[in-house]
PDB file of N, CA and C in Angstrom:
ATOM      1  N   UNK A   1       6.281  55.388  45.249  1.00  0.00           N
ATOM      2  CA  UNK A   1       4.951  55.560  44.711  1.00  0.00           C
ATOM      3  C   UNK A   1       4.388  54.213  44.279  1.00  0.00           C
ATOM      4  N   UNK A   2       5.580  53.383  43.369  1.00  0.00           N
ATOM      5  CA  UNK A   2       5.170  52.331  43.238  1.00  0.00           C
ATOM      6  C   UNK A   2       4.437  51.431  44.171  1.00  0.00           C
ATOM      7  N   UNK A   3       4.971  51.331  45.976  1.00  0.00           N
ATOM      8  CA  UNK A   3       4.559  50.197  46.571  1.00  0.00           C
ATOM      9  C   UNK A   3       3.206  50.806  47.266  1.00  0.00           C
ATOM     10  N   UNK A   4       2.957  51.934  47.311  1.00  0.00           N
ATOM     11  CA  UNK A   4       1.585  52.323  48.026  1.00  0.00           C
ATOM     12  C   UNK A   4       0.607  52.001  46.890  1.00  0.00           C
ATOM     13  N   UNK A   5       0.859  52.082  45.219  1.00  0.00           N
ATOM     14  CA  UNK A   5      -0.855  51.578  44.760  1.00  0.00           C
ATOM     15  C   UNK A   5      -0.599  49.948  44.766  1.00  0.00           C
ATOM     16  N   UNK A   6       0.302  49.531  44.901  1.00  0.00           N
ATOM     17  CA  UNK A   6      -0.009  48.163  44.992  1.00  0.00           C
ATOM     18  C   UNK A   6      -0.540  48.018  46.578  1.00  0.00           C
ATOM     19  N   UNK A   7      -0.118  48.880  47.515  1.00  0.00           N
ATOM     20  CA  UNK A   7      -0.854  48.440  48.700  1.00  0.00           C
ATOM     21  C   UNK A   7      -2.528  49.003  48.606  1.00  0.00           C
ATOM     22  N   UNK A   8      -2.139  49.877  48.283  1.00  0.00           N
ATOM     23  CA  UNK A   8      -4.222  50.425  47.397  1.00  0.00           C
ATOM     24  C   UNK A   8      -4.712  48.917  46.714  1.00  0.00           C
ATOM     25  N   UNK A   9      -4.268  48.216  45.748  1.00  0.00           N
ATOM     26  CA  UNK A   9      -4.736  47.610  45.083  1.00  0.00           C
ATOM     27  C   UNK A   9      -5.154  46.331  46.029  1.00  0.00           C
ATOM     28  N   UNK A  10      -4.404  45.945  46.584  1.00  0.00           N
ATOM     29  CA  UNK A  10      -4.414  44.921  47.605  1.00  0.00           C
ATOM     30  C   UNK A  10      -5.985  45.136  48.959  1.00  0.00           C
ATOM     31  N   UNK A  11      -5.285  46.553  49.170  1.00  0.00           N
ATOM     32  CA  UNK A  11      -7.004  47.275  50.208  1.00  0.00           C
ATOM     33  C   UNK A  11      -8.108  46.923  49.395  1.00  0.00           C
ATOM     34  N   UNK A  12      -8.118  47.501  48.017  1.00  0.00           N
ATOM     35  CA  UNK A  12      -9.122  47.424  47.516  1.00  0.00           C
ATOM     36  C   UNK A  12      -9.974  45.675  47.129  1.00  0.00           C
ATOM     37  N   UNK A  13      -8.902  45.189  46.656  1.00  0.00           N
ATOM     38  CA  UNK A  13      -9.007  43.974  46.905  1.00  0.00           C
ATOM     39  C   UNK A  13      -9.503  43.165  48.184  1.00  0.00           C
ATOM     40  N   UNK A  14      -9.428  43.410  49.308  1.00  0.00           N
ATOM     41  CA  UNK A  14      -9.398  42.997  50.575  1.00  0.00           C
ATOM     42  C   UNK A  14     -11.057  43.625  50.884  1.00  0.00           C
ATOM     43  N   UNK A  15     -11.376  44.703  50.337  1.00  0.00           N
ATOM     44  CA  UNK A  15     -12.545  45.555  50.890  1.00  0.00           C
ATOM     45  C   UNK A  15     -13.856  45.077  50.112  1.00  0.00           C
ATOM     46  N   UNK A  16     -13.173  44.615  48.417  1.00  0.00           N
ATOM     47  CA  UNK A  16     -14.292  44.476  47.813  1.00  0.00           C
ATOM     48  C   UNK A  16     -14.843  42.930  47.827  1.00  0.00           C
ATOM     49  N   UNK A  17     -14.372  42.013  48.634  1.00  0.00           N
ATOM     50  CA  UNK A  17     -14.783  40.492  48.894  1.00  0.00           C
ATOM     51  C   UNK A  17     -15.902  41.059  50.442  1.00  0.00           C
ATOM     52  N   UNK A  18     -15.448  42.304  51.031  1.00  0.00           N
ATOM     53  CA  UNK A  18     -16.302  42.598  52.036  1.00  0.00           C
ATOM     54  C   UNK A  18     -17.830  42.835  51.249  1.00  0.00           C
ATOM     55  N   UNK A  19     -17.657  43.789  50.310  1.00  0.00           N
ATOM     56  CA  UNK A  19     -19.195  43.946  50.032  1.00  0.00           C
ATOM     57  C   UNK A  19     -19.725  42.700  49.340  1.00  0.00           C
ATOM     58  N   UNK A  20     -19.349  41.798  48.425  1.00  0.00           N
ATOM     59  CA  UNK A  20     -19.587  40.641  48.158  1.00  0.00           C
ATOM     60  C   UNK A  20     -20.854  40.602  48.880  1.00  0.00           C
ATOM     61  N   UNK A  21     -22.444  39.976  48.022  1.00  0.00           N
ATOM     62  CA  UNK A  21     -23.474  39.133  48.847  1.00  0.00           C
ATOM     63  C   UNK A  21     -22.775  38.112  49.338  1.00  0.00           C
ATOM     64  N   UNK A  22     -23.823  38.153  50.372  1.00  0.00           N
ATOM     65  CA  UNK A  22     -23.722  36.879  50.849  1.00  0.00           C
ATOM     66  C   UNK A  22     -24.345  35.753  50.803  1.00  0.00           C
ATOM     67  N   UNK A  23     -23.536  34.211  50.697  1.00  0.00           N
ATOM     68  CA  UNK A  23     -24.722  33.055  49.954  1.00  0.00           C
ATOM     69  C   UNK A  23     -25.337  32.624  50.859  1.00  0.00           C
ATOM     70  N   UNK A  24     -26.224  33.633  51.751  1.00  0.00           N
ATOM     71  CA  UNK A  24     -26.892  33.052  52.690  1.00  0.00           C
ATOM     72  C   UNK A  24     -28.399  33.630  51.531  1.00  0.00           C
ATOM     73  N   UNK A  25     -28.698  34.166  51.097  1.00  0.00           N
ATOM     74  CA  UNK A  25     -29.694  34.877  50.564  1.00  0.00           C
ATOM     75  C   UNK A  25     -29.858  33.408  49.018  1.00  0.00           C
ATOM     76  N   UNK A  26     -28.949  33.165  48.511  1.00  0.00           N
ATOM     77  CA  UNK A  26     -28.739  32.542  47.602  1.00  0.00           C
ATOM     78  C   UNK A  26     -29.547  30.792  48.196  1.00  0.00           C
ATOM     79  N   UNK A  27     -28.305  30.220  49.535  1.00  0.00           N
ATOM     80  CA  UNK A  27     -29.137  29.079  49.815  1.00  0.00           C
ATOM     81  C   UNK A  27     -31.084  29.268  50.003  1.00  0.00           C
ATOM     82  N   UNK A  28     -30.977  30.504  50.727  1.00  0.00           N
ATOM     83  CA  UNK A  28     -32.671  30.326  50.662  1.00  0.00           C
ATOM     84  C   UNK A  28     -33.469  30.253  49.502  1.00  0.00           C
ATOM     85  N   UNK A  29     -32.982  30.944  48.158  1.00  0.00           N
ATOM     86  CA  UNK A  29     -33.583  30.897  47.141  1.00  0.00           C
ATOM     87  C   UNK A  29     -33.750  28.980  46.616  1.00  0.00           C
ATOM     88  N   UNK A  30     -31.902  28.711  47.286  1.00  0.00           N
ATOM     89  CA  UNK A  30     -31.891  27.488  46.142  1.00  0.00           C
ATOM     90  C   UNK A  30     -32.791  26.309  47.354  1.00  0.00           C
ATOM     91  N   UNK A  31     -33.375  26.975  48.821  1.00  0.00           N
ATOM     92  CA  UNK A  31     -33.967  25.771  50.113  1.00  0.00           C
ATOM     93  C   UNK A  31     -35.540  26.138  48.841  1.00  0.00           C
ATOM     94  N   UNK A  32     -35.932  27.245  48.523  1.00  0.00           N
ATOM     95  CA  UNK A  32     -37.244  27.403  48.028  1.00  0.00           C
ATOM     96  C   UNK A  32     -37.354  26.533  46.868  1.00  0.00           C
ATOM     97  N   UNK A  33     -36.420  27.036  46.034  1.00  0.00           N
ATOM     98  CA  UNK A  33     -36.757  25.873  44.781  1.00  0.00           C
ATOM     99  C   UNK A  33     -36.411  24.849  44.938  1.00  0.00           C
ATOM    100  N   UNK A  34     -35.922  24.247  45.776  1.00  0.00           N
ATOM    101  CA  UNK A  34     -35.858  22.681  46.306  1.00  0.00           C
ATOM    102  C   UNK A  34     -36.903  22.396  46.680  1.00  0.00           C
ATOM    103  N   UNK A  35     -38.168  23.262  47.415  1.00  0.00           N
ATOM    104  CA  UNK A  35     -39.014  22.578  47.964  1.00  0.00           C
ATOM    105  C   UNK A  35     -40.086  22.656  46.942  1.00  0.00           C
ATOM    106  N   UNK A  36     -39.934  23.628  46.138  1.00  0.00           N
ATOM    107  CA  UNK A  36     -41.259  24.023  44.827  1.00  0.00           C
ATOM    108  C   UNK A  36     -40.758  22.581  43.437  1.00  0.00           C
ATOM    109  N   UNK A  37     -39.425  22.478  43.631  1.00  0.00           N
ATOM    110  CA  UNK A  37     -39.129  21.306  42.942  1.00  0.00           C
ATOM    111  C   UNK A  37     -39.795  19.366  43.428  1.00  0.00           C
ATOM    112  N   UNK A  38     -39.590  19.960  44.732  1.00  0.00           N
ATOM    113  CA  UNK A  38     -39.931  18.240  45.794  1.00  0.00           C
ATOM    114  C   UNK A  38     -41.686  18.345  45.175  1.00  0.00           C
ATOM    115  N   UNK A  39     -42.322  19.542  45.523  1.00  0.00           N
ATOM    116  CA  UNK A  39     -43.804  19.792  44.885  1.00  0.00           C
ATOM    117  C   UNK A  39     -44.347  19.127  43.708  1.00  0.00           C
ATOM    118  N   UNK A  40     -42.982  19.861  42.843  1.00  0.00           N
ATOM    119  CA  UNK A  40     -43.819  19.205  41.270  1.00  0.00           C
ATOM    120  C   UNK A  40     -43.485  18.009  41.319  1.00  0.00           C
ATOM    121  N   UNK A  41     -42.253  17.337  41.963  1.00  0.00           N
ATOM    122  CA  UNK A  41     -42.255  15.775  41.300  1.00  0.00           C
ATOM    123  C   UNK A  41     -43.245  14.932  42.457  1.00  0.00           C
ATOM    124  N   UNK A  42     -43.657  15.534  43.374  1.00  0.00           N
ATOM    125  CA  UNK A  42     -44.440  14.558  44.175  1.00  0.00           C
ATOM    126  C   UNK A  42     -45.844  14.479  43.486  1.00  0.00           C
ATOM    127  N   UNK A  43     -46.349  15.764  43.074  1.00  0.00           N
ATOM    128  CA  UNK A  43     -47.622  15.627  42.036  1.00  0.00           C
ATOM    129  C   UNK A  43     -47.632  14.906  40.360  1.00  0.00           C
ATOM    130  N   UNK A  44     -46.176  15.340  39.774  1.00  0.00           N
ATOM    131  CA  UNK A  44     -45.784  14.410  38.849  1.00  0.00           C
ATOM    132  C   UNK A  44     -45.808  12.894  39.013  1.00  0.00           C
ATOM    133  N   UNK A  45     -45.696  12.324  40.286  1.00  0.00           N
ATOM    134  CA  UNK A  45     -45.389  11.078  40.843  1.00  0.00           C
ATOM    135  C   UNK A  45     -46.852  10.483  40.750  1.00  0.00           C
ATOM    136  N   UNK A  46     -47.695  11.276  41.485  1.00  0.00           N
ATOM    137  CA  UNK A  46     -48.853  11.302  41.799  1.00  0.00           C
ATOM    138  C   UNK A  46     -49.881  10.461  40.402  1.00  0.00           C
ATOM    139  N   UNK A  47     -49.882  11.527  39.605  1.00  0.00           N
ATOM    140  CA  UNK A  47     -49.997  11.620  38.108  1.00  0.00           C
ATOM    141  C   UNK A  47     -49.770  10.243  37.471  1.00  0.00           C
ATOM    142  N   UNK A  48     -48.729   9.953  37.558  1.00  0.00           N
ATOM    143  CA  UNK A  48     -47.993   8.708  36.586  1.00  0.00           C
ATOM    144  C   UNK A  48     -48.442   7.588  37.274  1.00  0.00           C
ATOM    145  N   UNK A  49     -49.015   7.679  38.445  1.00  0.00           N
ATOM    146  CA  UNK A  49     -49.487   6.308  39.255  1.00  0.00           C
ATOM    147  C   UNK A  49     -50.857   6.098  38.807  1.00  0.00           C
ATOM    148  N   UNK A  50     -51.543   6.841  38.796  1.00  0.00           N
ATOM    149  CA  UNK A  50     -52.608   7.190  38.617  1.00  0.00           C
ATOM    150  C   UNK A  50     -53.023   6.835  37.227  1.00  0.00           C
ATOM    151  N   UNK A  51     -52.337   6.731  36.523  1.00  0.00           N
ATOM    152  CA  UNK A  51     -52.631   6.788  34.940  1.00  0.00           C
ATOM    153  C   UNK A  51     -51.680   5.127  34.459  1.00  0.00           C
ATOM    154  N   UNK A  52     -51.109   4.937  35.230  1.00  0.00           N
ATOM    155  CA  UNK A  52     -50.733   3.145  35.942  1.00  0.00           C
ATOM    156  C   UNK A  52     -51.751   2.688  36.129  1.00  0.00           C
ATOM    157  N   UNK A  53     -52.086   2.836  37.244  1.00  0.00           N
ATOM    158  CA  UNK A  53     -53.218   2.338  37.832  1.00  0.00           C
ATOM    159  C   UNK A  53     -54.501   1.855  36.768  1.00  0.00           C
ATOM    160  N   UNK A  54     -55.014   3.115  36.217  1.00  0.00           N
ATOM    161  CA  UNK A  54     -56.168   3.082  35.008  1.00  0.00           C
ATOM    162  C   UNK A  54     -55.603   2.300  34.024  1.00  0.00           C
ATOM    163  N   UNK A  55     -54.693   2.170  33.882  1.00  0.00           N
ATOM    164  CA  UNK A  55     -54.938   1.044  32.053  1.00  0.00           C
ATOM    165  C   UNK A  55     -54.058  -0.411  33.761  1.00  0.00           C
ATOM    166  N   UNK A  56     -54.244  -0.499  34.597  1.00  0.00           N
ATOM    167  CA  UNK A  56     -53.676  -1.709  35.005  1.00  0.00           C
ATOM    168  C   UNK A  56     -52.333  -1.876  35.127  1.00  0.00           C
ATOM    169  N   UNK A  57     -51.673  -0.816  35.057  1.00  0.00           N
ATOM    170  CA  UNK A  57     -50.019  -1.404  35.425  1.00  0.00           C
ATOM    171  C   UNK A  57     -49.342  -0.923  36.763  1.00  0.00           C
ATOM    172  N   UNK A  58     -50.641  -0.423  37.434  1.00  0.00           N
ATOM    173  CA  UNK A  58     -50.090  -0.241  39.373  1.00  0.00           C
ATOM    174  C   UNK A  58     -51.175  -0.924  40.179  1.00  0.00           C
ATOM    175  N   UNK A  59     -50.644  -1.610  40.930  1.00  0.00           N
ATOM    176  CA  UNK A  59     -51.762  -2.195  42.355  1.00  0.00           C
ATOM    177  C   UNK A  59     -52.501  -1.017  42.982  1.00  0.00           C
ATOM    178  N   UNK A  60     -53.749  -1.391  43.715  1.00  0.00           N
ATOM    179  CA  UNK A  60     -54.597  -0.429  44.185  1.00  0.00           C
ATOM    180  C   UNK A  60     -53.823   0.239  44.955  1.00  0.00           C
ATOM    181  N   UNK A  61     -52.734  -0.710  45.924  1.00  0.00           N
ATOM    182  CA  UNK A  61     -52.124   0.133  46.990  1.00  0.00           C
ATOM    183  C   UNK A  61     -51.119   1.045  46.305  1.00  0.00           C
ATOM    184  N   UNK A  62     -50.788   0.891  45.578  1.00  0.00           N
ATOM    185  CA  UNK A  62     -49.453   1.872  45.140  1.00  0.00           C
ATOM    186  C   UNK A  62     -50.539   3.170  44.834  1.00  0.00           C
ATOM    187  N   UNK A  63     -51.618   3.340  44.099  1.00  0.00           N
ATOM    188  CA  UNK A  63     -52.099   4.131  43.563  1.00  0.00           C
ATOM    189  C   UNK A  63     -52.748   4.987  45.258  1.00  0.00           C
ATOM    190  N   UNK A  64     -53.303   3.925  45.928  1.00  0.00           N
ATOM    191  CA  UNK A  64     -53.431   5.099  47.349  1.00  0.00           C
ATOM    192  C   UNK A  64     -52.331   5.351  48.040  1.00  0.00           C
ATOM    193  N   UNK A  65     -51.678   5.073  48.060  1.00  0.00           N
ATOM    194  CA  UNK A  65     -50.341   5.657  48.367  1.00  0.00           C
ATOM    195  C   UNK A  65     -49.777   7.129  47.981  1.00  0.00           C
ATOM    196  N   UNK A  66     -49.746   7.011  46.185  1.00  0.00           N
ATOM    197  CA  UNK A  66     -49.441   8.451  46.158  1.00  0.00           C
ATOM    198  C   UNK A  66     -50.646   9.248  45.904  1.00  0.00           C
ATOM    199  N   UNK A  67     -52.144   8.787  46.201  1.00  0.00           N
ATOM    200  CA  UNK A  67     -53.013   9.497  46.171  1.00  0.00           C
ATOM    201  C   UNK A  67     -52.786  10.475  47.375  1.00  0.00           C
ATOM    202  N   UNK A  68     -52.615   9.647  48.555  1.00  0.00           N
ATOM    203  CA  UNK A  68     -52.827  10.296  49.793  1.00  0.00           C
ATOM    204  C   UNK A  68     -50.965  11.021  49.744  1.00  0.00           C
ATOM    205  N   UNK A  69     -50.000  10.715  49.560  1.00  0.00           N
ATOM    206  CA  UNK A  69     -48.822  11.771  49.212  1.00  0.00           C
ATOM    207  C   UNK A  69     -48.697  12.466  48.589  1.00  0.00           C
ATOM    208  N   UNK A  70     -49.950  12.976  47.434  1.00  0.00           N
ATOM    209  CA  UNK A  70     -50.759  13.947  46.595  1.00  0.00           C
ATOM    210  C   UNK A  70     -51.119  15.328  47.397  1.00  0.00           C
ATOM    211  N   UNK A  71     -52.454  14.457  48.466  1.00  0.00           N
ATOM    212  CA  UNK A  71     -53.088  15.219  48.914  1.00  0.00           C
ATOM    213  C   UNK A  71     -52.428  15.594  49.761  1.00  0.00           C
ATOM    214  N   UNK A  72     -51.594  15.398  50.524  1.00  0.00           N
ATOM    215  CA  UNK A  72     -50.622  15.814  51.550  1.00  0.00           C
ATOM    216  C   UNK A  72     -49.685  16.818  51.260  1.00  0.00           C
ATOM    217  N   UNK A  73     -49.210  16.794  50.117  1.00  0.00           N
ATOM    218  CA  UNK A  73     -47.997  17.933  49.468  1.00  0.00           C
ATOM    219  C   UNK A  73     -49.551  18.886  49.236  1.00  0.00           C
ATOM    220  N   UNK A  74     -50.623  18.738  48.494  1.00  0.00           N
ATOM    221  CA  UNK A  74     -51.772  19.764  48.432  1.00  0.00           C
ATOM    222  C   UNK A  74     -51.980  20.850  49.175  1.00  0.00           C
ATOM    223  N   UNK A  75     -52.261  20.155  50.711  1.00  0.00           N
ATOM    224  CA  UNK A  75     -53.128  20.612  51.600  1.00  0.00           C
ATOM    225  C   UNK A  75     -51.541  21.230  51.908  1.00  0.00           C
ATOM    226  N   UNK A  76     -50.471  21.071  51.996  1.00  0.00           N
ATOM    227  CA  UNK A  76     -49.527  21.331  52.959  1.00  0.00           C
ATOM    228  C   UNK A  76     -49.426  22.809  51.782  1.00  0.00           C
ATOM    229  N   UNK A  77     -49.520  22.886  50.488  1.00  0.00           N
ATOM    230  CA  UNK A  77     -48.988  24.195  49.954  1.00  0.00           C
ATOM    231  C   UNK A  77     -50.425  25.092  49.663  1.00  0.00           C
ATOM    232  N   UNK A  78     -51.282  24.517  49.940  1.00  0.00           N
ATOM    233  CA  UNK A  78     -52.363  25.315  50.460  1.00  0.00           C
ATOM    234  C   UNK A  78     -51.993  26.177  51.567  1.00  0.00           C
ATOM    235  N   UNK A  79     -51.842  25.674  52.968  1.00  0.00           N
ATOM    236  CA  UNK A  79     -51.823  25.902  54.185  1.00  0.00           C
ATOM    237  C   UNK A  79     -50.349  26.788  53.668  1.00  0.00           C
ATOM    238  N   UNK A  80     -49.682  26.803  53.546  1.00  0.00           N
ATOM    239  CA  UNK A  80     -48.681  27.791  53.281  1.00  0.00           C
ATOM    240  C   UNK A  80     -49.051  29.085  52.848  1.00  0.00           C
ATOM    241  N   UNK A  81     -49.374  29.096  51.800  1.00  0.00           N
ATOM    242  CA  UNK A  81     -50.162  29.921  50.953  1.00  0.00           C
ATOM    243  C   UNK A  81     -51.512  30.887  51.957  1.00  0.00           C
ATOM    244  N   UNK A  82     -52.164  29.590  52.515  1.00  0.00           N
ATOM    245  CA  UNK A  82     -52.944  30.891  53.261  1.00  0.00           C
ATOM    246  C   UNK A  82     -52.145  31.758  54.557  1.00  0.00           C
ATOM    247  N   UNK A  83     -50.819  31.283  54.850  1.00  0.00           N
ATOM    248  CA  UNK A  83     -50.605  32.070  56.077  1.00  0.00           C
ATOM    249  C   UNK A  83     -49.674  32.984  55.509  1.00  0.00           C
ATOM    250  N   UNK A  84     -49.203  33.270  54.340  1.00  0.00           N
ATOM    251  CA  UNK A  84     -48.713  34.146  53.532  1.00  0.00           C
ATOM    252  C   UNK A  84     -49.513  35.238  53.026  1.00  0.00           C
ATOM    253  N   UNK A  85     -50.409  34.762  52.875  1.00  0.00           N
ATOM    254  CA  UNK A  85     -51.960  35.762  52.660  1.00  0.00           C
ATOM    255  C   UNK A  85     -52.466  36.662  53.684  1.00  0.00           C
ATOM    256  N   UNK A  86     -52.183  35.640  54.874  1.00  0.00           N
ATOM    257  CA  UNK A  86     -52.702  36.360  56.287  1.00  0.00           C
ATOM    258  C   UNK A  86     -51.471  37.303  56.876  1.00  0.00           C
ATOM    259  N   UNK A  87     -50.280  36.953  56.402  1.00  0.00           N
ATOM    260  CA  UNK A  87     -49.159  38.026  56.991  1.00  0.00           C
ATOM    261  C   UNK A  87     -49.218  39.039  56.402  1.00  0.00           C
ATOM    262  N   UNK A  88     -49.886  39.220  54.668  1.00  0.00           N
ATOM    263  CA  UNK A  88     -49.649  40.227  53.936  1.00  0.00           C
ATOM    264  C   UNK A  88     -50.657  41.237  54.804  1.00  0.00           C
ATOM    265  N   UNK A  89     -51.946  40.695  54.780  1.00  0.00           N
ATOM    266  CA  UNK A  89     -53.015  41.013  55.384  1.00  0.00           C
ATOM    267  C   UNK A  89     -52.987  42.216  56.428  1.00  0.00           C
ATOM    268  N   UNK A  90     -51.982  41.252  57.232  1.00  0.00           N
ATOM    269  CA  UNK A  90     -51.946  41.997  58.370  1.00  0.00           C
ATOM    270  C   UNK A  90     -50.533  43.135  58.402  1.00  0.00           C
ATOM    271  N   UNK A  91     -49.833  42.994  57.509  1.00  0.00           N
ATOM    272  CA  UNK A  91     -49.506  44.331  57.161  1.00  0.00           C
ATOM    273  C   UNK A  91     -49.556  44.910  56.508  1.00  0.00           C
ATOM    274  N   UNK A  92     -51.062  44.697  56.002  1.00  0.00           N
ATOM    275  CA  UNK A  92     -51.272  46.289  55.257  1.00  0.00           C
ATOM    276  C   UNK A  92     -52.746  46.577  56.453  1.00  0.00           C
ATOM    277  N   UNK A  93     -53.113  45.955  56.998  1.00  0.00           N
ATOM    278  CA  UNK A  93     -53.581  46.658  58.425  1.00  0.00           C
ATOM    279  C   UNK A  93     -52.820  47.579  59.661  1.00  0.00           C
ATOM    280  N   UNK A  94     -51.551  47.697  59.188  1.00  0.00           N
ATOM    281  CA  UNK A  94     -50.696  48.155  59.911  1.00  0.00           C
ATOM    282  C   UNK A  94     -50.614  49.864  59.669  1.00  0.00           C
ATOM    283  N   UNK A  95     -51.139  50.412  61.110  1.00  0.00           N
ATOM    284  CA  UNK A  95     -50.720  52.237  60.518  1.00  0.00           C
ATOM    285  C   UNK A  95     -49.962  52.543  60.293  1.00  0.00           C
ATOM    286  N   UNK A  96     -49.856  53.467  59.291  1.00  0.00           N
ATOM    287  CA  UNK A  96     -48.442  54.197  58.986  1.00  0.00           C
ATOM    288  C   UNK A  96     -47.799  54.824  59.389  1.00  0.00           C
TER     289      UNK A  96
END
């Protein structure tokens, strides 16, 4: 009797690493907040040049530099945003 629940315990063991998530769901969360993270510090970046710049402690070029790597992270999470809008869109145009 003894060696069959240790072989139970062992199955069970063996079965329950099967249901385990999987860190495929996990990397995408941690690819998203990597990129919502790259976001804020490129506009943070943005920011601090900018406010350099005005009292005189960044060159013109540094300040267009991350002006235009500003507007670029902008327009790029704009454009995200609207085709997320347009997928929702279009499925709730979808019959039931």
């Amino acid at each position: 009797m003894d060696i069959k629940s240790a072989l139970a315990s062992q199955q069970y063991a063996a079965s329950k690493l099967a249901t385990k998530p999987t860190a495929q769901n996990e990397q995408s969360t941690n690819a998203f907040t990597k990129v919502a993270q790259d976001f804020s510090q490129t506009i943070q970046q943005g920011e601090k040049t900018a406010m350099a710049a005005m009292s005189g402690g960044a060159d013109p070029h540094a300040l267009v530099q991350a002006l235009a790597q500003t507007e670029l992270a902008v327009e790029t999470a704009v454009t995200v945003r609207d085709k997320v809008v347009e997928a929702y869109q279009e499925i709730l145009r979808m019959p039931v």
